[in-house]
Protein backbone atom coordinates (compact mmCIF):
# COMPACT_ATOMS: atom_id res chain seq x y z
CA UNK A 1 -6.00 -42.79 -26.70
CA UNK A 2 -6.80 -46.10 -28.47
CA UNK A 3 -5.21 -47.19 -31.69
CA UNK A 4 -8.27 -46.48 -33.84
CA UNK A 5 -8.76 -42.83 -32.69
CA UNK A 6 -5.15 -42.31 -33.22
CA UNK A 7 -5.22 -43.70 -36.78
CA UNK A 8 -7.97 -41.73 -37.86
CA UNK A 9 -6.77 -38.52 -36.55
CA UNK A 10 -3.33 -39.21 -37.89
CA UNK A 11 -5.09 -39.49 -41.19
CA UNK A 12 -6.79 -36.17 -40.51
CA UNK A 13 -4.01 -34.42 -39.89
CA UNK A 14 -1.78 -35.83 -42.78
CA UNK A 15 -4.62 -36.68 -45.62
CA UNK A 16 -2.80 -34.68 -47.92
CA UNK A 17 0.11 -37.55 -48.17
CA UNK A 18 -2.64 -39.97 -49.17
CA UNK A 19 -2.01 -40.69 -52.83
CA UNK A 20 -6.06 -39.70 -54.07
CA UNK A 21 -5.48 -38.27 -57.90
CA UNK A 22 -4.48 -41.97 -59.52
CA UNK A 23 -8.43 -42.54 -60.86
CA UNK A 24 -9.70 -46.13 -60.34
CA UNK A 25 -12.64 -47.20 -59.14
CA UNK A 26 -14.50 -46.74 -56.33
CA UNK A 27 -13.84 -50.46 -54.66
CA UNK A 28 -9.55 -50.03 -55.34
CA UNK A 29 -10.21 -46.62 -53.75
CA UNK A 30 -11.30 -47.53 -51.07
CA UNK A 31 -9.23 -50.74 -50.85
CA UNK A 32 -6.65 -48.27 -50.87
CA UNK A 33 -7.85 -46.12 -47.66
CA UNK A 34 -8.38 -49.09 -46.28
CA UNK A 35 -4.24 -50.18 -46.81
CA UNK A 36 -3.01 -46.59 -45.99
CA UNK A 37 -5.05 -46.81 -42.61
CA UNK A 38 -4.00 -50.23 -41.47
CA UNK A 39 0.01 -49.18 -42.62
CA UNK A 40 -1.47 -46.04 -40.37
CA UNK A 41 -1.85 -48.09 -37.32
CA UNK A 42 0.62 -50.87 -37.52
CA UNK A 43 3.49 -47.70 -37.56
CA UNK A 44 1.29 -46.59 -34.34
CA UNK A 45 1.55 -49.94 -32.97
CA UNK A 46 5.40 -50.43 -33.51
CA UNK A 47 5.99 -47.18 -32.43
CA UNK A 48 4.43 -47.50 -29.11
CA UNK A 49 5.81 -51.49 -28.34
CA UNK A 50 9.53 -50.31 -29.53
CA UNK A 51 12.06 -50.86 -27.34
CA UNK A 52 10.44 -53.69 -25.22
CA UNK A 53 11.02 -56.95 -25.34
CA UNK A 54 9.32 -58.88 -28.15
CA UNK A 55 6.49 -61.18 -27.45
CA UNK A 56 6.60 -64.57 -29.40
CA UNK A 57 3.14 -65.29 -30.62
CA UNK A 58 2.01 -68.95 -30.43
CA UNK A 59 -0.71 -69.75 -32.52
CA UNK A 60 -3.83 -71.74 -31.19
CA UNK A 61 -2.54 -75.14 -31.14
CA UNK A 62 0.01 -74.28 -29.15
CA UNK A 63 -1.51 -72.39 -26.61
CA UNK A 64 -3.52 -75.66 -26.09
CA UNK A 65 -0.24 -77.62 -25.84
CA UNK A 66 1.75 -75.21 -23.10
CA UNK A 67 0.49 -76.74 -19.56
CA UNK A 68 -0.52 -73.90 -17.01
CA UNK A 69 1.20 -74.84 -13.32
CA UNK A 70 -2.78 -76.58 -12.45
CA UNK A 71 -2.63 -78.46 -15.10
CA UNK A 72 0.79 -80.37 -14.28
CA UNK A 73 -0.23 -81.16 -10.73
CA UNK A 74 -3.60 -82.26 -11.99
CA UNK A 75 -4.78 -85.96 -12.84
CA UNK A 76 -4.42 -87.28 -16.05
CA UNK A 77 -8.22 -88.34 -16.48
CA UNK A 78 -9.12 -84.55 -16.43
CA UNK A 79 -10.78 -83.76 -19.49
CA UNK A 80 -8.19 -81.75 -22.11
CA UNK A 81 -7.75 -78.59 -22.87
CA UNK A 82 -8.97 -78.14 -26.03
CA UNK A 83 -12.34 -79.55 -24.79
CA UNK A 84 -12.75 -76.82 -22.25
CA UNK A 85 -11.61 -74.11 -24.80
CA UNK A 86 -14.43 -75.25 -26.65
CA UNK A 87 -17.04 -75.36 -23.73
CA UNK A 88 -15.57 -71.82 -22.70
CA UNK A 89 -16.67 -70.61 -26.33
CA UNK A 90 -20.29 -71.91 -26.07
CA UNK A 91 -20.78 -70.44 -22.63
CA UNK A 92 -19.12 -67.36 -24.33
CA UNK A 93 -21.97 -67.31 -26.87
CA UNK A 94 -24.60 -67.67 -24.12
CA UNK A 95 -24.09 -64.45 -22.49
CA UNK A 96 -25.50 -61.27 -23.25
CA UNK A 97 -23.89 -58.53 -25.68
CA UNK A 98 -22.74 -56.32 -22.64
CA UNK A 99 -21.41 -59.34 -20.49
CA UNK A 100 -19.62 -60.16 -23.57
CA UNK A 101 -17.78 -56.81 -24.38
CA UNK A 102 -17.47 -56.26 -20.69
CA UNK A 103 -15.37 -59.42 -20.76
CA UNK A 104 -13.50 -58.58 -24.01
CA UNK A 105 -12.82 -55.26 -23.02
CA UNK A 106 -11.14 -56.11 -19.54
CA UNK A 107 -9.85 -59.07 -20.66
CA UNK A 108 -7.95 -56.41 -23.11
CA UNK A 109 -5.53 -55.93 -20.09
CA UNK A 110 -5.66 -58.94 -18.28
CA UNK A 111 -2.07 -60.16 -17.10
CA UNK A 112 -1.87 -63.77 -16.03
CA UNK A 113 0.95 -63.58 -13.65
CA UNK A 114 -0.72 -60.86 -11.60
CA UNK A 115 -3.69 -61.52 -9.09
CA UNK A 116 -5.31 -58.03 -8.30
CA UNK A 117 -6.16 -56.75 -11.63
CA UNK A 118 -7.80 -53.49 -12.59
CA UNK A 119 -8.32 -51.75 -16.03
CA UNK A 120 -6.60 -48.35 -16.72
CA UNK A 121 -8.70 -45.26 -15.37
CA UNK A 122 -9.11 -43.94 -19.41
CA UNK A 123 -10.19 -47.58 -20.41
CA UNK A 124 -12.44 -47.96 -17.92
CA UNK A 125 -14.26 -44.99 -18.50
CA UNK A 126 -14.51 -45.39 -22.45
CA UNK A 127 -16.08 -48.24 -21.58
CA UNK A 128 -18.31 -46.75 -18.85
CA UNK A 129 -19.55 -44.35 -21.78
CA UNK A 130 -19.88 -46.71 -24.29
CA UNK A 131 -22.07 -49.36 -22.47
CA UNK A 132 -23.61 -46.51 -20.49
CA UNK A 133 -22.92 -48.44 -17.21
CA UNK A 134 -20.84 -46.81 -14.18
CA UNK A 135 -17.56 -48.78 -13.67
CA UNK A 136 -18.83 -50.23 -10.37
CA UNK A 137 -21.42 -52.00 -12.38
CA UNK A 138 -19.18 -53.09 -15.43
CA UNK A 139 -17.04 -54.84 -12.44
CA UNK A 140 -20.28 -56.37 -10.97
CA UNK A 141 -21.13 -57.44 -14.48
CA UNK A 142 -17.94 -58.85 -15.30
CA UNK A 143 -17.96 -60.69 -12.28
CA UNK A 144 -21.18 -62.12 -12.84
CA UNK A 145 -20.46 -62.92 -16.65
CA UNK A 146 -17.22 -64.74 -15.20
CA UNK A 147 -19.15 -66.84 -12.69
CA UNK A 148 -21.86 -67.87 -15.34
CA UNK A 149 -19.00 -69.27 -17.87
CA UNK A 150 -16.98 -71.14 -14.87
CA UNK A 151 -20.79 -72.84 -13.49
CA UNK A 152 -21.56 -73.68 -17.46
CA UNK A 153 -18.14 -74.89 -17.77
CA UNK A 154 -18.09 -77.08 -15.21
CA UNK A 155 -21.97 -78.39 -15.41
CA UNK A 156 -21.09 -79.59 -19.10
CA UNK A 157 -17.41 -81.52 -18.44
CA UNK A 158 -19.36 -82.94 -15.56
CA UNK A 159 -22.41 -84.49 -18.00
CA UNK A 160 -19.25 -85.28 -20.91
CA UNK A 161 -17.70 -87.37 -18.00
C-alpha cells in the first residue's frame, strides 16, 4: 500500500478522533484536515523507516558538490554539474506526460549502487493500471524516455562547448 491510501484509510477508520465541533470557517477547516492528514502520514512514514539507519538529506547544492566515481576520473574541461542538471530538466520537460511519470514513478525506487534494477511487483502494477500500459511497455517506455534525455543531453553540452 502507498502512503496516501494508507493515510486516508487511517482517517476512515479513526475520523472520530478528528477534532470537527470547534466552528470556524470553512478555509481553517479544512486547513485543519489538511494538518491532521499530513501528521496522518508523517506517523506512517516514521513508523515504517524506524529502526533503520537514518539517511542524511543534502539539499540541492550539495548534491551538485558530492563528485560521483566518473566524475573524479574525468577531465577538468567537462562541463559542470549543475549545467547538466539543468539540461537534464529541459529534456525532462520535453517528454511526454507518460514518459514523464513512467520515469518518476521508477525512478521512485531507483538505487544507485545497484545495476539490475526492477520496481516492486505491487508498484509496478499500480502503475500498469494507472497509465493503462502493461509493464512490458512501461519498461520499453522508460527505456525510450531515458535514451531521449541522455541524446538531448549530450546534443546540447556538445553545441554549449
Amino acid at each position: 500500500m502507498d502512503v496516501v491510501h494508507e493515510t486516508f484509510l487511517k482517517a476512515f477508520l479513526r475520523a472520530e478522533s478528528f477534532n470537527h465541533q470547534e466552528s470556524c470557517e470553512a478555509e481553517v477547516q479544512e486547513r485543519k484536515c489538511r494538518a491532521w492528514l499530513a501528521a496522518i502520514a508523517e506517523n506512517l512514514i516514521r513508523d515504517r523507516f524506524r529502526g533503520q539507519l537514518e539517511v542524511p538529506l543534502a539539499d540541492e547544492t550539495e548534491i551538485e558538490r558530492i563528485e560521483s566515481p566518473e566524475q573524479e576520473a574525468a577531465d577538468e574541461s567537462e562541463i559542470p554539474e549543475s549545467e547538466r542538471l539543468r539540461l537534464l530538466k529541459l529534456g525532462f520537460a520535453q517528454l511526454s506526460e507518460i514518459e514523464q511519470t513512467v520515469l518518476r514513478a521508477t525512478m521512485t525506487f531507483w538505487q544507485g549502487d545497484q545495476a539490475h534494477q526492477r520496481m516492486p511487483n505491487a508498484a509496478m502494477q499500480e502503475l500498469s493500471r494507472q497509465i493503462d500500459k502493461s509493464p512490458e511497455n512501461i519498461r520499453k517506455i522508460r527505456s525510450r524516455a531515458i535514451d531521449k534525455l541522455e541524446k538531448y543531453v549530450n546534443e546540447n553540452i556538445k553545441h554549449e562547448e
